[in-house]
N, C-alpha and C. Protein backbone atom coordinates (compact mmCIF):
# COMPACT_ATOMS: atom_id res chain seq x y z
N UNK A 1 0.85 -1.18 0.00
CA UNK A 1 0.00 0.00 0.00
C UNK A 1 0.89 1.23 0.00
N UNK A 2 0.69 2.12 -1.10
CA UNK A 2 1.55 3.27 -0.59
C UNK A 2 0.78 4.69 -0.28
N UNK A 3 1.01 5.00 0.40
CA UNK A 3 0.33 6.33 1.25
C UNK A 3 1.01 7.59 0.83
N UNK A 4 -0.16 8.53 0.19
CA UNK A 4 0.79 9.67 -0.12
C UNK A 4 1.23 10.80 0.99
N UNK A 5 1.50 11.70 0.61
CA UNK A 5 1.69 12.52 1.47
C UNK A 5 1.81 14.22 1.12
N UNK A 6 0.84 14.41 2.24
CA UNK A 6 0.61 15.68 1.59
C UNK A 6 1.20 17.12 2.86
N UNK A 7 1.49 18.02 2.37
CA UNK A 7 2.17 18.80 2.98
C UNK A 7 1.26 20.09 2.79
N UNK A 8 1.50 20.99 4.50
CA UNK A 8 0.81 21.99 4.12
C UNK A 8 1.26 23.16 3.88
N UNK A 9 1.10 24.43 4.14
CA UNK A 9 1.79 25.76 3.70
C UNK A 9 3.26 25.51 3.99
N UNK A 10 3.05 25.80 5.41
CA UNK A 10 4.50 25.61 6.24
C UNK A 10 5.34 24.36 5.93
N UNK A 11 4.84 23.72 4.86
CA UNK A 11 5.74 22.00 4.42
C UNK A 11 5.84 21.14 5.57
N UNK A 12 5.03 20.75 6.01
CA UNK A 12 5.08 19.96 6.98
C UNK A 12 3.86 18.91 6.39
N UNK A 13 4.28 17.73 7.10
CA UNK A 13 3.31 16.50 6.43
C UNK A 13 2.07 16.53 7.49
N UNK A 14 1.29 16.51 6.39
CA UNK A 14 -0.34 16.16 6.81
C UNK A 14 -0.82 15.26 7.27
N UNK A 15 -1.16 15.05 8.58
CA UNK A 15 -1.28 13.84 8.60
C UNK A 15 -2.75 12.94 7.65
N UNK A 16 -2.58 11.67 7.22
CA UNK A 16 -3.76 11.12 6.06
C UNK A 16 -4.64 10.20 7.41
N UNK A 17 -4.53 10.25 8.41
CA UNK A 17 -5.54 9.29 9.51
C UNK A 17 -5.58 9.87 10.42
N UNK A 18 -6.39 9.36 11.43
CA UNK A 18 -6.87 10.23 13.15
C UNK A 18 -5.47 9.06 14.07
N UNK A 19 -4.73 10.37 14.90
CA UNK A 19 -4.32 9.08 15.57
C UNK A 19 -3.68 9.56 17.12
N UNK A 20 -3.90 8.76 17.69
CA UNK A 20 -3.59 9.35 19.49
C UNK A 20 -2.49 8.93 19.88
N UNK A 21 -1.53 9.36 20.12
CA UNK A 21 -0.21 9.11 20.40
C UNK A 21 -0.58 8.58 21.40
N UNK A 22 0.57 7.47 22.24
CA UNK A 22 0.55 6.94 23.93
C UNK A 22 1.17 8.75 24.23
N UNK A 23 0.99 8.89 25.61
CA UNK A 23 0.93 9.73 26.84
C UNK A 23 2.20 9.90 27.08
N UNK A 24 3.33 10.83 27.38
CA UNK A 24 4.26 10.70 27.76
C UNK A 24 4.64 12.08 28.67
N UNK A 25 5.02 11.33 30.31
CA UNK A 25 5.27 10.31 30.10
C UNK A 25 3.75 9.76 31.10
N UNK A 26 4.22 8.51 30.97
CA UNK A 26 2.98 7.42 31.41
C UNK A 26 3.64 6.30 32.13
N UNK A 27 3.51 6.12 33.22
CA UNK A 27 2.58 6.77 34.25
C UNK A 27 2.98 7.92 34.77
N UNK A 28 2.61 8.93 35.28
CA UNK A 28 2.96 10.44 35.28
C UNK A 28 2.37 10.93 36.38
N UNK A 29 2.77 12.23 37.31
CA UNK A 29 3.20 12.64 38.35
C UNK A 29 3.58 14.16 37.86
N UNK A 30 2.58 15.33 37.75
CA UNK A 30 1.28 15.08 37.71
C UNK A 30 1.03 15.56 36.39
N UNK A 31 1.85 15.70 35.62
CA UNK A 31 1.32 16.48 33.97
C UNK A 31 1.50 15.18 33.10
N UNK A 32 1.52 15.10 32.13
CA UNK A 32 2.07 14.31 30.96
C UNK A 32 1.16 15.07 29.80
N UNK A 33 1.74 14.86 28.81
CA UNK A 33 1.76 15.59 27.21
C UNK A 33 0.92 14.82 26.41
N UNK A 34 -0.16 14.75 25.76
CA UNK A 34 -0.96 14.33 24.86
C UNK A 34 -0.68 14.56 23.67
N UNK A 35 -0.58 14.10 22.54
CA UNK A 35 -0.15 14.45 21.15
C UNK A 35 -0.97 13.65 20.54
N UNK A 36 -1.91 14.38 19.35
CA UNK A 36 -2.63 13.70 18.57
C UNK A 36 -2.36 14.00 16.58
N UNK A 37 -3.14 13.39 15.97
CA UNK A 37 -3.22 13.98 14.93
C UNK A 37 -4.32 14.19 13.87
N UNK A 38 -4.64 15.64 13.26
CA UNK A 38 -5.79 15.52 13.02
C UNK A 38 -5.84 15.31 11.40
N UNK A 39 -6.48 14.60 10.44
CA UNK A 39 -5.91 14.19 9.16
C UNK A 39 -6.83 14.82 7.96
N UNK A 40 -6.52 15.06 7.09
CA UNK A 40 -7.23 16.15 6.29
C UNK A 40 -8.56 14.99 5.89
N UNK A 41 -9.49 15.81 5.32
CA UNK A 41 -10.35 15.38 5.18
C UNK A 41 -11.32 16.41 4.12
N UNK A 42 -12.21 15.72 4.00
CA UNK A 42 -13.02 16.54 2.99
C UNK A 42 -14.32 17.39 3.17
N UNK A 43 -14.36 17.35 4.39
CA UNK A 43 -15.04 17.86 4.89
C UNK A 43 -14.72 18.16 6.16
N UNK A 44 -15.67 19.57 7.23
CA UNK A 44 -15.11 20.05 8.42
C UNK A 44 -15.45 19.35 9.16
N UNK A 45 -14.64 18.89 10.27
CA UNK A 45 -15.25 17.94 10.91
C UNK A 45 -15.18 18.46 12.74
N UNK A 46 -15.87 18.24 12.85
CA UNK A 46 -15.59 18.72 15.30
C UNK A 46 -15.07 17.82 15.87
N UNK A 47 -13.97 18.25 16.92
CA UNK A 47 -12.83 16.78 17.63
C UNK A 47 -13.22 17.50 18.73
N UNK A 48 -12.48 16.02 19.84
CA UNK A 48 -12.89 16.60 21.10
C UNK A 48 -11.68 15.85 21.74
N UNK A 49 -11.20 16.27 22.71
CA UNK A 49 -10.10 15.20 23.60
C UNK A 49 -10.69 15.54 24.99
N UNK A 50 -11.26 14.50 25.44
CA UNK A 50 -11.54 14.73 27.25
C UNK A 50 -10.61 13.53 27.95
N UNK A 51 -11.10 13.77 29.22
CA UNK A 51 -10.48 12.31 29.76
C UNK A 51 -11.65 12.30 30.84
N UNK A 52 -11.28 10.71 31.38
CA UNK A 52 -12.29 9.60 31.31
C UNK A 52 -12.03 9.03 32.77
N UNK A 53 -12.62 8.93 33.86
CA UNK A 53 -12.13 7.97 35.17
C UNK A 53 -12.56 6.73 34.93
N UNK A 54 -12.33 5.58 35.54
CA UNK A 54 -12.87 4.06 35.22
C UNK A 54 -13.92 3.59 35.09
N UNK A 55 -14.69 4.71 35.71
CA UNK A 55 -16.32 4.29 35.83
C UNK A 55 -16.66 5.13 34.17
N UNK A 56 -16.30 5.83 33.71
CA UNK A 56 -16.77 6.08 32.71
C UNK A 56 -16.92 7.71 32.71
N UNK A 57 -17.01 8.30 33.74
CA UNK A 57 -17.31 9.53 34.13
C UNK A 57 -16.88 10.38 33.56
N UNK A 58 -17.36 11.36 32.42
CA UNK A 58 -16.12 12.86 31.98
C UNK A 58 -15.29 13.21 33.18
N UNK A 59 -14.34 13.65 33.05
CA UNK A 59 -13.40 14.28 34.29
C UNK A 59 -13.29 15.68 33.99
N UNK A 60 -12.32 15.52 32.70
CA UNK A 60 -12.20 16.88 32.09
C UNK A 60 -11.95 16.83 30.49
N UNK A 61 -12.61 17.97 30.46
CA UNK A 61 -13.03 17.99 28.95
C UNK A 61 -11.23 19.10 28.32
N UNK A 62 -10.16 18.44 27.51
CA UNK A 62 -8.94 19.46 27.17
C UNK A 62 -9.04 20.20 26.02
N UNK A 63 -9.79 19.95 25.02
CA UNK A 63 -9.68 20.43 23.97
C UNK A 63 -11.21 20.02 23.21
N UNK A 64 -11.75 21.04 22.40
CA UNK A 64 -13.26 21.18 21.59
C UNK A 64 -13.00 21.97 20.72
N UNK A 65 -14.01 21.53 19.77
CA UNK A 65 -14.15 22.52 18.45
C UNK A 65 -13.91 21.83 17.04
N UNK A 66 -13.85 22.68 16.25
CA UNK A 66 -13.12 22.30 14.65
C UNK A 66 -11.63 22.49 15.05
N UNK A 67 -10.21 21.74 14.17
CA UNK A 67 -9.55 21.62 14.00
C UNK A 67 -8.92 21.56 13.03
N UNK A 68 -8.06 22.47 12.34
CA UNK A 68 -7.45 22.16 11.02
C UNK A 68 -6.58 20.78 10.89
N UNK A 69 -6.36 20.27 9.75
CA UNK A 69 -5.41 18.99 9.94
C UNK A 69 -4.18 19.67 10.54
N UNK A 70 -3.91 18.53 11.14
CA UNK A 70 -1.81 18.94 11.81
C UNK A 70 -1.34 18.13 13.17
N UNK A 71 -1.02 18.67 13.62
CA UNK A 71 -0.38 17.49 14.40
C UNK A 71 -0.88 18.34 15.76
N UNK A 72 -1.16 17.97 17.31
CA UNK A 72 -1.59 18.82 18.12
C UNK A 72 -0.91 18.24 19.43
N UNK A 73 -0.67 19.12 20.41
CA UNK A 73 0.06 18.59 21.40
C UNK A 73 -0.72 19.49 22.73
N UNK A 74 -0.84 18.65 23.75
CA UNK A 74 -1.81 18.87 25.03
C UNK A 74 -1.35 18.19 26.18
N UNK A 75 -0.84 19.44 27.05
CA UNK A 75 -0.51 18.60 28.30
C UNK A 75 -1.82 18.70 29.71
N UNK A 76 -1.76 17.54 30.17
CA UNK A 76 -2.55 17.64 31.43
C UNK A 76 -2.11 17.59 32.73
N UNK A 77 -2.24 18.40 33.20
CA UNK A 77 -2.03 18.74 35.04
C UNK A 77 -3.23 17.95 35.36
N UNK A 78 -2.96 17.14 35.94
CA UNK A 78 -4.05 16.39 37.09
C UNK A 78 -3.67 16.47 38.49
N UNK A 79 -2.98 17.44 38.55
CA UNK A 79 -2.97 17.81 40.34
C UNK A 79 -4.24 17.64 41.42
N UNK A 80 -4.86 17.93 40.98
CA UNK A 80 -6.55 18.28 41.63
C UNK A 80 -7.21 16.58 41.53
N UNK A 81 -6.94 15.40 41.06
CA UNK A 81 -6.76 14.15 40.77
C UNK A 81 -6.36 13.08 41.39
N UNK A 82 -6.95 12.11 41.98
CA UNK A 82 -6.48 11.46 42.72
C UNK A 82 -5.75 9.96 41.56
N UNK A 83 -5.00 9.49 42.74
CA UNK A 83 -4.09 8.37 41.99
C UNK A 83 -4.98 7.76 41.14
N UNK A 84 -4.92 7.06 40.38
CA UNK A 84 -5.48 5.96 39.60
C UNK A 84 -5.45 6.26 37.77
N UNK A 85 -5.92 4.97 37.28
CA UNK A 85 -6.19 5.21 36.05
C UNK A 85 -7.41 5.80 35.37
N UNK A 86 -7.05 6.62 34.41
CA UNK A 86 -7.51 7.51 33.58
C UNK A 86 -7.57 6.65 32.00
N UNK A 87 -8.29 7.51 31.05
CA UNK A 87 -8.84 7.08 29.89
C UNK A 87 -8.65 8.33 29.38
N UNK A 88 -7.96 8.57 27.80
CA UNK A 88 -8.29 9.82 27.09
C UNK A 88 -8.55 9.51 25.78
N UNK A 89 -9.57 10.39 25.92
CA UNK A 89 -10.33 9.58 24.91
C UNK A 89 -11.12 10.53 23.22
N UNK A 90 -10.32 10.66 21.90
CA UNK A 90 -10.14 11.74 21.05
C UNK A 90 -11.20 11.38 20.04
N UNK A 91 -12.27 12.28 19.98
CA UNK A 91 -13.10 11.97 19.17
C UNK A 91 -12.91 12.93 17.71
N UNK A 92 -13.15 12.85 16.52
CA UNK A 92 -12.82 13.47 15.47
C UNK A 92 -13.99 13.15 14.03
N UNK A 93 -15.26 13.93 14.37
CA UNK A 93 -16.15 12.97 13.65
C UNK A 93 -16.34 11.78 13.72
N UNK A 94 -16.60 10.97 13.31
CA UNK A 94 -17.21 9.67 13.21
C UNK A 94 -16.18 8.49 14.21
N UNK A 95 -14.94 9.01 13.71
CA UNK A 95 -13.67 8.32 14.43
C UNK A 95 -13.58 8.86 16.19
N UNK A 96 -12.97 7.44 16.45
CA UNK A 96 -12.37 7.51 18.12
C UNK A 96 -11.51 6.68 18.23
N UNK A 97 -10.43 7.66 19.35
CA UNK A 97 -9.20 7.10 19.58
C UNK A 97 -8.77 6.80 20.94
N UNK A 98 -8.89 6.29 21.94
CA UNK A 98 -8.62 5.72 22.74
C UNK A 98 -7.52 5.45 23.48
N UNK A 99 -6.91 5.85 24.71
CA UNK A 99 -5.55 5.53 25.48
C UNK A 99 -5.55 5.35 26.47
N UNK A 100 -5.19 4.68 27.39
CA UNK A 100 -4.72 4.66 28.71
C UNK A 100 -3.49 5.71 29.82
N UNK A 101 -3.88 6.20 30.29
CA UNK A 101 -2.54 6.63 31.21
C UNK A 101 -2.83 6.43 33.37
N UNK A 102 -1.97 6.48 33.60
CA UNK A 102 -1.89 6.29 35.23
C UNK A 102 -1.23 7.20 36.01
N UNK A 103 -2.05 8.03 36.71
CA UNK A 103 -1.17 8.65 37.16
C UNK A 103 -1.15 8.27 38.90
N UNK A 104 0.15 8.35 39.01
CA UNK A 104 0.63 7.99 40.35
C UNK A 104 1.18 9.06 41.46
N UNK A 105 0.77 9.16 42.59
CA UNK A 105 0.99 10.05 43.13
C UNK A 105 1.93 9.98 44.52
């Protein structure tokens, strides 16, 4: 399969899929960095990145709205957070992306 690649003003590659980087770092004490990517498309589409406690619960909502394609980077302070595992979880139209992180305190 070959995948093209497309570049935007600034020449930087576009990304062609939705995709959620792992967390770094993970397990984390108390920030760690989220990096996603948003992939062109043909239409506008609304993303969302929240995170998630085990029961399912929104915690906190990091990022909403439209998004141009590109690459996006989001760190979270969970100071206010007690130990345990978390879920972040990147919605982008129709698509969802899914991760784990732990934070330990």
């Amino acid at each position: 399969i070959v995948q093209r690649r497309i570049f935007n003003f600034e020449n930087r590659i576009v990304p062609m899929k939705l995709e959620l980087h792992p967390a770094y770092p993970n397990p984390f004490n108390p920030t760690t960095t989220l990096r996603f990517d948003i992939p062109i498309t043909d239409k506008v589409k609304s993303s969302s990145l929240d995170i998630y406690d085990v029961r399912g619960r929104l915690v906190e909502s990091l990022a909403s709205g439209t998004r141009l394609p590109g690459n996006y980077k989001v760190s979270w302070n969970a100071d206010h957070f007690s130990s345990g595992v978390y879920f972040v979880r990147l919605i982008h139209g129709e698509d969802l992306k899914t991760t784990k992180v732990i934070l330990l305190k």
